[in-house]
N, C-alpha and C. Protein backbone atom coordinates (compact mmCIF):
# COMPACT_ATOMS: atom_id res chain seq x y z
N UNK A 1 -31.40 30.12 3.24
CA UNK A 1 -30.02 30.10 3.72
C UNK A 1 -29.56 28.65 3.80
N UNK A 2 -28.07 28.57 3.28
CA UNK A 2 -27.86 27.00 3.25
C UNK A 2 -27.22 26.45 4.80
N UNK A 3 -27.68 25.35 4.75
CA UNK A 3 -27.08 24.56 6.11
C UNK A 3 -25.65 25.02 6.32
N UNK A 4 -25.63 25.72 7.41
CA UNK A 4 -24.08 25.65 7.90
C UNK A 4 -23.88 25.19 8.77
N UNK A 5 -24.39 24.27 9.57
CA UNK A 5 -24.02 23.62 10.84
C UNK A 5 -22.88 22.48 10.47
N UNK A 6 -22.13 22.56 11.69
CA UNK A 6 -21.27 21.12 11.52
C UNK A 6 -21.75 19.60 11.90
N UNK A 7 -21.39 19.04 11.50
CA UNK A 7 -21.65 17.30 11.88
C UNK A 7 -21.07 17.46 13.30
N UNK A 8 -20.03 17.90 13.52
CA UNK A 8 -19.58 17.71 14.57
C UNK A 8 -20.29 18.38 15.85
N UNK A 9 -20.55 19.61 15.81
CA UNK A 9 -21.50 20.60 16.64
C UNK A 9 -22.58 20.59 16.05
N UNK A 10 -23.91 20.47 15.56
CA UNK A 10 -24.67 20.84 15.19
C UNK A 10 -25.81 22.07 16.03
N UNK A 11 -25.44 21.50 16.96
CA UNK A 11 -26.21 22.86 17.57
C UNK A 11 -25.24 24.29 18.28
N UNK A 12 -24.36 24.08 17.73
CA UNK A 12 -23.47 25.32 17.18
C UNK A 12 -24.23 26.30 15.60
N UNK A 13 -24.77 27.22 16.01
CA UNK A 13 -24.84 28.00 14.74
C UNK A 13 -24.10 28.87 14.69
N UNK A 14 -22.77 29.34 15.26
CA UNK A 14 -22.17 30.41 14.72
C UNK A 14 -20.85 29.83 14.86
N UNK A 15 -20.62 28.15 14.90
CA UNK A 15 -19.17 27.91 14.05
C UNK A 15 -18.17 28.09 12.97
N UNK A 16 -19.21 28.28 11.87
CA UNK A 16 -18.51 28.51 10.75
C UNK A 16 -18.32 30.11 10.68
N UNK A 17 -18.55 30.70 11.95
CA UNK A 17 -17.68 32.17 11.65
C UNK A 17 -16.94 32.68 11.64
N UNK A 18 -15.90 31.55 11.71
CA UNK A 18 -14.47 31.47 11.89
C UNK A 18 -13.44 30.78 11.73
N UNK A 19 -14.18 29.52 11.11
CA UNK A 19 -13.58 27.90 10.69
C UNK A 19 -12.52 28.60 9.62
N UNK A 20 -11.62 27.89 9.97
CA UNK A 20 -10.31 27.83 8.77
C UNK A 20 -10.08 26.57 8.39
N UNK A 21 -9.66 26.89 6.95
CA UNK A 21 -9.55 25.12 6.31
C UNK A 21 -8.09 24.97 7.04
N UNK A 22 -8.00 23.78 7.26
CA UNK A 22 -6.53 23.14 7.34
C UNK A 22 -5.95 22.81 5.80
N UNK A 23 -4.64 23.41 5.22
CA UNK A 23 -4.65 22.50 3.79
C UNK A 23 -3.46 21.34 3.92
N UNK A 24 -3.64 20.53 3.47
CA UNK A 24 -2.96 19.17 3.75
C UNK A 24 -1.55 19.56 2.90
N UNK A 25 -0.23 18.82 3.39
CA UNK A 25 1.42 19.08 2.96
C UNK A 25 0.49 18.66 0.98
N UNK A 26 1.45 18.78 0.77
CA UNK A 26 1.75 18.31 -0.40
C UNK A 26 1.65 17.18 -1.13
N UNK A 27 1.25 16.15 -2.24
CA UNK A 27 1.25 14.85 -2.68
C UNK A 27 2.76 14.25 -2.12
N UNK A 28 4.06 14.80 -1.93
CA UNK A 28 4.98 14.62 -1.36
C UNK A 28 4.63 13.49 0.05
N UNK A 29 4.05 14.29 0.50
CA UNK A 29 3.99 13.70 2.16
C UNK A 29 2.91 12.44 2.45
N UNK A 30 2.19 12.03 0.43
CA UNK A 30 1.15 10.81 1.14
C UNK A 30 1.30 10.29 -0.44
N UNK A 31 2.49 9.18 -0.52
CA UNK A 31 2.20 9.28 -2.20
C UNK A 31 2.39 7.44 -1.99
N UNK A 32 1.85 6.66 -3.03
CA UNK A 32 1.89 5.21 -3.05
C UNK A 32 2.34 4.90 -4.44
N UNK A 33 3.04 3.35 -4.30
CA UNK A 33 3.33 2.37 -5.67
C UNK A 33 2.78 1.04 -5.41
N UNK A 34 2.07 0.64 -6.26
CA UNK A 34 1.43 -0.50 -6.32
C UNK A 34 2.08 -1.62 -7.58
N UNK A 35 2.01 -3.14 -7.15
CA UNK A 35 2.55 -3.82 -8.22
C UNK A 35 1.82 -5.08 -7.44
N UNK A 36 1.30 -6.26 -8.87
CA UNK A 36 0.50 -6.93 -8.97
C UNK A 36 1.07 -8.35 -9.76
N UNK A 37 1.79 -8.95 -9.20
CA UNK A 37 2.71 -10.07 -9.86
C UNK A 37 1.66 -11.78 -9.94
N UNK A 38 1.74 -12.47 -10.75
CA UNK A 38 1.18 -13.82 -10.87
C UNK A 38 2.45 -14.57 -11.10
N UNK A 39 3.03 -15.56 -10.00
CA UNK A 39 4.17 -16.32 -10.44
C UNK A 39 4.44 -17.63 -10.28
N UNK A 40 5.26 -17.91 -11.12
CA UNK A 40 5.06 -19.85 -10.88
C UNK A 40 5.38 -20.51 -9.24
N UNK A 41 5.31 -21.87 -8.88
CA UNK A 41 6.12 -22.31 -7.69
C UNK A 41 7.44 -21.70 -7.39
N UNK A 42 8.28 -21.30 -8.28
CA UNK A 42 9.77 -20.92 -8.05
C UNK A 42 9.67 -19.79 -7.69
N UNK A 43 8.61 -18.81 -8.06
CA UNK A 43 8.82 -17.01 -7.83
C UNK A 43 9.05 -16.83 -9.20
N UNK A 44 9.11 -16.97 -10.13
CA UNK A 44 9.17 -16.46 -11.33
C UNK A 44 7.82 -16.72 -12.32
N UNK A 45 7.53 -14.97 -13.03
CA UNK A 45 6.78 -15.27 -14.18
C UNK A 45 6.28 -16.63 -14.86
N UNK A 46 5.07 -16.98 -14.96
CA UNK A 46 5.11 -18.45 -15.94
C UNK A 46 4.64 -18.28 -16.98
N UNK A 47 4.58 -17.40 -17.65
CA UNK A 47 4.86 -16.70 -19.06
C UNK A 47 3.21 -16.74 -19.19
N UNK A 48 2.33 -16.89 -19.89
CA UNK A 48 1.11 -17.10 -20.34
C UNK A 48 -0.05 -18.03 -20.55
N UNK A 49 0.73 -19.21 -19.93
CA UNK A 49 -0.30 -20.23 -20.21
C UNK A 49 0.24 -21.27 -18.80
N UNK A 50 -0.86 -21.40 -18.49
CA UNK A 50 -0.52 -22.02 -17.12
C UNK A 50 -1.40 -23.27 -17.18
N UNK A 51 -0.76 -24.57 -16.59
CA UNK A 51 -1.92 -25.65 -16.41
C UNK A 51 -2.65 -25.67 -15.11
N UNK A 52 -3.64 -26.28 -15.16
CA UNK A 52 -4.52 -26.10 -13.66
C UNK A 52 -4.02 -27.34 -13.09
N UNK A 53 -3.12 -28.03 -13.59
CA UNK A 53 -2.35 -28.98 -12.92
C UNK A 53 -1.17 -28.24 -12.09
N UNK A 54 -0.58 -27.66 -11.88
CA UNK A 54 0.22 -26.32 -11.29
C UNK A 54 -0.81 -25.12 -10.46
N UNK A 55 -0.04 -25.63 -9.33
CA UNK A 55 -0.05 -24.36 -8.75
C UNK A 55 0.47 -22.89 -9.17
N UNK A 56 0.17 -21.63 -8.13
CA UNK A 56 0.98 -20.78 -8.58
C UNK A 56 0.35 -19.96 -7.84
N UNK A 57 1.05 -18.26 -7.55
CA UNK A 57 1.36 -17.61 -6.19
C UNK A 57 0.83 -16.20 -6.79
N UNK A 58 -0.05 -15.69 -6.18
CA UNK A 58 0.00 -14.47 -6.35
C UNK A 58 0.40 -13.75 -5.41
N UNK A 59 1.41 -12.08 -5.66
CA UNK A 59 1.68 -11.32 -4.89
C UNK A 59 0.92 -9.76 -5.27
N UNK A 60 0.87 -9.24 -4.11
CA UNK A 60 1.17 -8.04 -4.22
C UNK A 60 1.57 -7.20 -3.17
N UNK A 61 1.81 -6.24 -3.88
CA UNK A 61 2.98 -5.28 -3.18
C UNK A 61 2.03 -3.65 -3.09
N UNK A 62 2.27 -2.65 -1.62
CA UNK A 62 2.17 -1.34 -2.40
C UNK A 62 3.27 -0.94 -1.25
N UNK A 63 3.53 0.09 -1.43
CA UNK A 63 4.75 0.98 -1.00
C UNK A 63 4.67 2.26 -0.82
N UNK A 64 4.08 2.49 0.19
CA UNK A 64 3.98 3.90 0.79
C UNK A 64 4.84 4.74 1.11
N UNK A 65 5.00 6.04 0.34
CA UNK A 65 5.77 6.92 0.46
C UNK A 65 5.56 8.40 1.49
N UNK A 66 6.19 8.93 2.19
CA UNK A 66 5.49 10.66 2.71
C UNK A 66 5.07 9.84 4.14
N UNK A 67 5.47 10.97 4.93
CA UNK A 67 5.68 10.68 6.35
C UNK A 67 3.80 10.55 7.20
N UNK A 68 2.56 11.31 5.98
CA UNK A 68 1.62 11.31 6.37
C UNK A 68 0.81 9.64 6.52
N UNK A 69 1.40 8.97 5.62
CA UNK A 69 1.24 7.05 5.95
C UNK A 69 1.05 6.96 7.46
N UNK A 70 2.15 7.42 8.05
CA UNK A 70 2.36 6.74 9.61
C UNK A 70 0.78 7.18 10.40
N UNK A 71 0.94 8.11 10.10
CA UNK A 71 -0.93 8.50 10.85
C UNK A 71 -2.07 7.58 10.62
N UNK A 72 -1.93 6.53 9.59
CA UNK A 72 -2.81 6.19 8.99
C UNK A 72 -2.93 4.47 9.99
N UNK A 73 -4.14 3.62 9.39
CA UNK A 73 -4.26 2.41 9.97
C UNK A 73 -5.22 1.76 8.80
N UNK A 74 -5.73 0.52 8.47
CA UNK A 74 -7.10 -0.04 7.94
C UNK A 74 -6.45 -1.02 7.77
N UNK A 75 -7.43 -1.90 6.90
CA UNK A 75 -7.55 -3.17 6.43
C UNK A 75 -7.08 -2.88 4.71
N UNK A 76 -5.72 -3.95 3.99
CA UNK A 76 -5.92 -3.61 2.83
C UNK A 76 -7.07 -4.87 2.37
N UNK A 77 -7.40 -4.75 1.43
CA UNK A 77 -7.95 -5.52 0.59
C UNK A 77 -7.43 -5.97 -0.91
N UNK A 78 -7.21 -7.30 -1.39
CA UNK A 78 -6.38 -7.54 -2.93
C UNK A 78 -7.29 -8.49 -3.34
N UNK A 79 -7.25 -8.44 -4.95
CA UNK A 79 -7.97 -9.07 -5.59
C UNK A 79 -7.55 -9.27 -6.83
N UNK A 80 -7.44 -10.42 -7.65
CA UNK A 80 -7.58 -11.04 -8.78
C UNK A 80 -8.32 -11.11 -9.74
N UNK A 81 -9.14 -10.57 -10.77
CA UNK A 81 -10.15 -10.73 -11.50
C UNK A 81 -10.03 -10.97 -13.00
N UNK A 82 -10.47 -12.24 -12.75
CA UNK A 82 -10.51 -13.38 -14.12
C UNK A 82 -11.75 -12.81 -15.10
N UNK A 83 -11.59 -12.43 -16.20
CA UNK A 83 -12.60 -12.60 -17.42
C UNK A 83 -12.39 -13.66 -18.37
N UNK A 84 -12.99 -14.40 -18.77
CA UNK A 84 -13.08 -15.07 -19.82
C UNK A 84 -13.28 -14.69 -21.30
N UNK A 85 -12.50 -15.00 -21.68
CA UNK A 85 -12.29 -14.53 -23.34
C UNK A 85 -12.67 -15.56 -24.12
N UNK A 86 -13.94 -15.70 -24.55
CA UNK A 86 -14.89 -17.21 -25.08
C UNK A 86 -15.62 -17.40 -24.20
N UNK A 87 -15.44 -18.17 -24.15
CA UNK A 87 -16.50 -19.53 -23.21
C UNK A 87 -15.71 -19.67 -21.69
N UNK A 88 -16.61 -19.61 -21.05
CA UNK A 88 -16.13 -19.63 -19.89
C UNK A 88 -17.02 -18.49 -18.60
N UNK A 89 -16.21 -18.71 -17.49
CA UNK A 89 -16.86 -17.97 -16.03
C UNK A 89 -16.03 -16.57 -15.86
N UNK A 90 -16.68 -15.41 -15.42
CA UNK A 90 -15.66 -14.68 -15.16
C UNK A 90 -16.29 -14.88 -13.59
N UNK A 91 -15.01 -14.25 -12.71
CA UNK A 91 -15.08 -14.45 -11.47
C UNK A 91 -14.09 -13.79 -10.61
N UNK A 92 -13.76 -13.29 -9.29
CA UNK A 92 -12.71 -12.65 -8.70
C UNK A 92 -12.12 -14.10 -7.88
N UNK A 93 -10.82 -14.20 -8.40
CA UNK A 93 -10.05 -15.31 -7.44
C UNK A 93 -10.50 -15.43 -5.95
N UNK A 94 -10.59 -14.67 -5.51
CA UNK A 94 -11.42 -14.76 -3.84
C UNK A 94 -12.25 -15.33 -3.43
N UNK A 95 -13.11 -15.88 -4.36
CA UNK A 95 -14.24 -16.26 -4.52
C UNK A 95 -14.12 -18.16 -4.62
N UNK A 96 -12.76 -17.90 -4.78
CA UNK A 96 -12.00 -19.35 -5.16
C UNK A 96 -11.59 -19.97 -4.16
N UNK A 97 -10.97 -18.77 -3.20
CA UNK A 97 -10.39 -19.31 -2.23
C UNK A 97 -10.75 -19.04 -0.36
N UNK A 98 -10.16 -19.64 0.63
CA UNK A 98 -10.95 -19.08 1.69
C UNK A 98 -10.94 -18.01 1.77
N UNK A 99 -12.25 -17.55 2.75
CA UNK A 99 -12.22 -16.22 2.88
C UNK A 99 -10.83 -15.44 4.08
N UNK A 100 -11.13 -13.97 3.02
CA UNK A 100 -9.14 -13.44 4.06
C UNK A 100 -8.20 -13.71 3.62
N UNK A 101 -8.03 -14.34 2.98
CA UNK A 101 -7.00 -14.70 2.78
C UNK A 101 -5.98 -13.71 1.69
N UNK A 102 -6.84 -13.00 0.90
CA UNK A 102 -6.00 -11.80 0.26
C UNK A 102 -6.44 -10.40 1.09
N UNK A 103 -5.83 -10.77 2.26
CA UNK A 103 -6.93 -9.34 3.27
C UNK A 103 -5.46 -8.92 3.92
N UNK A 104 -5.27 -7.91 4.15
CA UNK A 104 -3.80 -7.79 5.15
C UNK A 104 -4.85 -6.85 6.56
N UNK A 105 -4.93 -7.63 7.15
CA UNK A 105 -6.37 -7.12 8.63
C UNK A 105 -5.06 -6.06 9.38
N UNK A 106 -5.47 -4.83 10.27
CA UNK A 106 -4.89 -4.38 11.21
C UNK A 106 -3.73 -3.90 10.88
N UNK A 107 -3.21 -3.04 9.64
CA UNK A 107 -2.40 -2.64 9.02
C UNK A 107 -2.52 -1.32 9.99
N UNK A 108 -0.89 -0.85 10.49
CA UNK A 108 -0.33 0.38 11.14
C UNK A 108 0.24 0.84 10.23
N UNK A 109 0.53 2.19 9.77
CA UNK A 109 1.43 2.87 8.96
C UNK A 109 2.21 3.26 9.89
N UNK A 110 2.45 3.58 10.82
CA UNK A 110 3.67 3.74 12.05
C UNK A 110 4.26 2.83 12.40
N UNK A 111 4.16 1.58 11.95
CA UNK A 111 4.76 -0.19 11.57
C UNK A 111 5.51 -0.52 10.58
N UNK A 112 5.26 -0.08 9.52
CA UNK A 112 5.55 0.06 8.19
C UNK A 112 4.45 0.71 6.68
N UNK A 113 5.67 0.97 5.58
CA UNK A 113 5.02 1.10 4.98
C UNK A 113 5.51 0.59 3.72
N UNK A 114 5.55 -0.59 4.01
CA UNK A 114 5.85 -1.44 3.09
C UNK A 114 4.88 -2.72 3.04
N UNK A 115 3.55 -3.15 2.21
CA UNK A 115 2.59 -3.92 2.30
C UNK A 115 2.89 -5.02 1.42
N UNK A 116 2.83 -6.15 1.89
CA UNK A 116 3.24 -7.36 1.02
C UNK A 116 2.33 -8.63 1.26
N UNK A 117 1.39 -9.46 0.08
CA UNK A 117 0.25 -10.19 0.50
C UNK A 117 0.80 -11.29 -0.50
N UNK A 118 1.68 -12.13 -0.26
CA UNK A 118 1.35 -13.46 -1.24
C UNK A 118 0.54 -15.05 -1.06
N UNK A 119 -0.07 -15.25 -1.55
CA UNK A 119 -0.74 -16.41 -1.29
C UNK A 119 -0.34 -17.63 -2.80
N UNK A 120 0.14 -18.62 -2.48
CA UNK A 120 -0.15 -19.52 -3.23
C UNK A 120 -1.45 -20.52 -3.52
N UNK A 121 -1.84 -20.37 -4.97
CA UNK A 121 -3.10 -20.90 -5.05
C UNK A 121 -3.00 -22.13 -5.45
N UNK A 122 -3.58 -23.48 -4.38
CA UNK A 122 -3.74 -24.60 -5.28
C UNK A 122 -3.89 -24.91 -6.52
N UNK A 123 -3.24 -25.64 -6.66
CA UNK A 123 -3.57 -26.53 -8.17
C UNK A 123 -5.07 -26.80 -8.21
N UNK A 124 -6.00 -26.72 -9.44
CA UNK A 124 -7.30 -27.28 -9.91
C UNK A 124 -7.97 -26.06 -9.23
N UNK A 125 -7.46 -24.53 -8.39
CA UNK A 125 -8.37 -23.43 -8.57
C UNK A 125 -9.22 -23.21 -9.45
N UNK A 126 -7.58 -22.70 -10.92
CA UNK A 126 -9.11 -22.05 -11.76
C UNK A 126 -9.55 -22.99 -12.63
N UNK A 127 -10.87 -22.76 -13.23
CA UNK A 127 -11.62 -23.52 -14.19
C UNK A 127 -10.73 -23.46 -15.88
N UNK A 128 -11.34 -24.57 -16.50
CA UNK A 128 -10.45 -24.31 -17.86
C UNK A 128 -11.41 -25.57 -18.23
N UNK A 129 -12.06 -24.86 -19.55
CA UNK A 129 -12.82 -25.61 -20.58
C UNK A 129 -11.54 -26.72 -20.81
N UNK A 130 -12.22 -28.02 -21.83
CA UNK A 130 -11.19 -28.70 -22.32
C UNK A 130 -10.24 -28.45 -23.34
N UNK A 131 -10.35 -27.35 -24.20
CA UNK A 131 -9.30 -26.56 -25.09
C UNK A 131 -8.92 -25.80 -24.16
N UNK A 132 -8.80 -25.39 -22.85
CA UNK A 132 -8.61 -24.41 -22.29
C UNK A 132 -8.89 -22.99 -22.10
N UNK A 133 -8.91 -22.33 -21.25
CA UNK A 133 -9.46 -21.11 -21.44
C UNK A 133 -8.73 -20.04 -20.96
N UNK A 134 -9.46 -18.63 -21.74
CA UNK A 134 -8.59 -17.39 -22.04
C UNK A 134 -8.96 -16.58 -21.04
N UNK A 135 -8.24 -15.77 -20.09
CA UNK A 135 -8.89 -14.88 -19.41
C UNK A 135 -7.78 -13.72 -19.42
N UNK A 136 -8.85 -12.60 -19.39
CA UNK A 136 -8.00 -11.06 -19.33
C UNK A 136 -8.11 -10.94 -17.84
N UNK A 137 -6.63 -10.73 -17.19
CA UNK A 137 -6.28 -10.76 -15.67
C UNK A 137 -6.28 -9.41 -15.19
N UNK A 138 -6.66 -8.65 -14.67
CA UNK A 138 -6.27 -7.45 -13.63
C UNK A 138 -6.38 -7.93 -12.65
N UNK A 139 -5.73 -7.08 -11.45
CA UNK A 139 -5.88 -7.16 -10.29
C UNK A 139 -6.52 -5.70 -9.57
N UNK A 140 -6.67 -5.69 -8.26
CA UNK A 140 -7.20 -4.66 -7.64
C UNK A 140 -6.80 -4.67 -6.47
N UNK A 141 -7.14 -3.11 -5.61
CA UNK A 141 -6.95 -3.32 -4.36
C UNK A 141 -7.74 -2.14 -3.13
N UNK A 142 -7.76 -2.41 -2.18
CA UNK A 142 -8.26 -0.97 -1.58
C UNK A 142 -8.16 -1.09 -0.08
N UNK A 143 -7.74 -0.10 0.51
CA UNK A 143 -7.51 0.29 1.87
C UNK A 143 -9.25 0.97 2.63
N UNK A 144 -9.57 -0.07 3.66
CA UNK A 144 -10.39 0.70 4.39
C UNK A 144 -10.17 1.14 5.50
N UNK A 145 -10.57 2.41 6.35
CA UNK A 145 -10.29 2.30 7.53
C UNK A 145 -10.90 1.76 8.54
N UNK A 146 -11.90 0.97 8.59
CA UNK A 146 -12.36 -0.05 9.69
C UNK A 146 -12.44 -1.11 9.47
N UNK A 147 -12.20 -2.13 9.88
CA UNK A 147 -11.84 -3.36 9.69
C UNK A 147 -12.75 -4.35 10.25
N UNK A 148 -14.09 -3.81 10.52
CA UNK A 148 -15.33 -4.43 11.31
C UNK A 148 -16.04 -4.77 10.50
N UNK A 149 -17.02 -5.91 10.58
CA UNK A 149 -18.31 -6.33 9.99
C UNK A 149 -19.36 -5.07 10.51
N UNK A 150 -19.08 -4.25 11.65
CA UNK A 150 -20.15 -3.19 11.66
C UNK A 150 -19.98 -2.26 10.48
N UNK A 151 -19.06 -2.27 9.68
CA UNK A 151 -18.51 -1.31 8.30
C UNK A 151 -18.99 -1.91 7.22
N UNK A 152 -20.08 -2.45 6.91
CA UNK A 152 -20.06 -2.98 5.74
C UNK A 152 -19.86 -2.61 4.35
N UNK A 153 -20.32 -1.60 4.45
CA UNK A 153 -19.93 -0.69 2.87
C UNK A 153 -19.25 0.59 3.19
N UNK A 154 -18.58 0.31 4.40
CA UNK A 154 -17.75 1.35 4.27
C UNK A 154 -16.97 1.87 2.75
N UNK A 155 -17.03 2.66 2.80
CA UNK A 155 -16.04 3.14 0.75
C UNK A 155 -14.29 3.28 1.45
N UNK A 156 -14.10 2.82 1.14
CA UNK A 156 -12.44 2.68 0.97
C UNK A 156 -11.91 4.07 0.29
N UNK A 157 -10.83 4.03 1.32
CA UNK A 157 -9.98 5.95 1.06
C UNK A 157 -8.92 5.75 -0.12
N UNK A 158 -8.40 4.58 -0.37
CA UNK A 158 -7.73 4.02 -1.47
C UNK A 158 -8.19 3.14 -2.09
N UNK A 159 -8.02 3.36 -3.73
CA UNK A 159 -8.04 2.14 -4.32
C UNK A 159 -6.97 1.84 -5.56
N UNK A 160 -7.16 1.35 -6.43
CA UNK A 160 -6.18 0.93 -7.60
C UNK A 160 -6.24 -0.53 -8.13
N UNK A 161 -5.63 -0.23 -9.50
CA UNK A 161 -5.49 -1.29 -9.90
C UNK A 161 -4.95 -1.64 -10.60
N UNK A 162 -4.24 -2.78 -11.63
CA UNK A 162 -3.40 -2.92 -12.32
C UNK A 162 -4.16 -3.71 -13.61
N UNK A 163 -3.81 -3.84 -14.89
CA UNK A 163 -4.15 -4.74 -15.99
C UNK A 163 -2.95 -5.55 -15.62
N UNK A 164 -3.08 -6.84 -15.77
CA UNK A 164 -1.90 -7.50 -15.90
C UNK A 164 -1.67 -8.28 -17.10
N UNK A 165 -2.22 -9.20 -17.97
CA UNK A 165 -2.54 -9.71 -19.00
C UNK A 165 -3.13 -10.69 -19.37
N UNK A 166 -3.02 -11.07 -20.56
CA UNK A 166 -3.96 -12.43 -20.76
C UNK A 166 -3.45 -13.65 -20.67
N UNK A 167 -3.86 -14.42 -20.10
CA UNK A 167 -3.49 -15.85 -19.15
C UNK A 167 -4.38 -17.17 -19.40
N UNK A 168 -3.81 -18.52 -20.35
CA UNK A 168 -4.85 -19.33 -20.81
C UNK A 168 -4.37 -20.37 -19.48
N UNK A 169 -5.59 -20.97 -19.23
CA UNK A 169 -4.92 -21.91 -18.32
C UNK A 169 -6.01 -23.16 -19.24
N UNK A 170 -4.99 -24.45 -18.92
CA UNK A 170 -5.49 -25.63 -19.54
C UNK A 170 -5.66 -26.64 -18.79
């Protein structure tokens, strides 16, 4: 006979003789948009080739839709991830910069649900051979719900991500 005990009761054996599922509203009531921008000092696109003499800002955005958000709370998490196309390091921008700093800590969905993380990255961040170098850019992201070093691998209830494109910096 298979385990029917609950996590919650376990020394309940005749819980499940009556358990009803709850079924959750609809994708309506918990739906998200995510967007993953790299932009010059001004706020605008810097088209494809960037010098490591320049700074430049990454944002991102997600946008929670459906009234089931507000129930919600965690830590988001954003990320950058550089490949090198040739020669070169691949690496996640984070790694570049202090730690947290692409972290949005103590996020309420009954606060908002509108998430917005920009950081401008020093000049001489990323690396670039002396012809310069090619990297294929995505970004990433993920919502956990505890926001503790006692969570260490907690798995994140959201994630996503975006391709963004290829980016030489010189």
């Amino acid at each position: 006979m298979p385990n029917t005990s609950s996590p919650c009761w376990p020394e309940d054996t005749d819980y499940l003789d009556g358990r009803t599922e709850i079924h959750v509203p609809s994708s309506g009531a918990l739906r998200a948009f995510w967007d993953a921008d790299v932009l010059d000092s001004n706020g605008i696109p810097p088209g494809t080739i960037i010098s490591t003499a320049d700074g430049f800002t990454v944002r991102f955005r997600v946008e929670l839709v459906g009234d089931l958000w507000r129930c919600l709370a965690g830590c988001w998490c954003f990320e950058l991830c550089l490949t090198a196309i040739g020669k070169g390091d691949n690496f996640n921008l984070s790694e570049k910069l202090p730690a947290g700093v692409l972290e949005v800590k103590d996020w309420r969905g009954c606060s908002t649900r509108c998430v917005e993380l920009s950081y401008s990255v020093p000049a001489g961040t990323i690396p670039a051979e002396n012809c310069g170098t090619l990297y294929e850019v995505g970004a990433r992201f993920a919502l956990h719900c505890c926001c503790d070093a006692s969570h260490p691998h907690e798995r994140p209830i959201l994630v996503g991500y975006e391709a963004l494109e290829e980016i030489e910096f010189y």
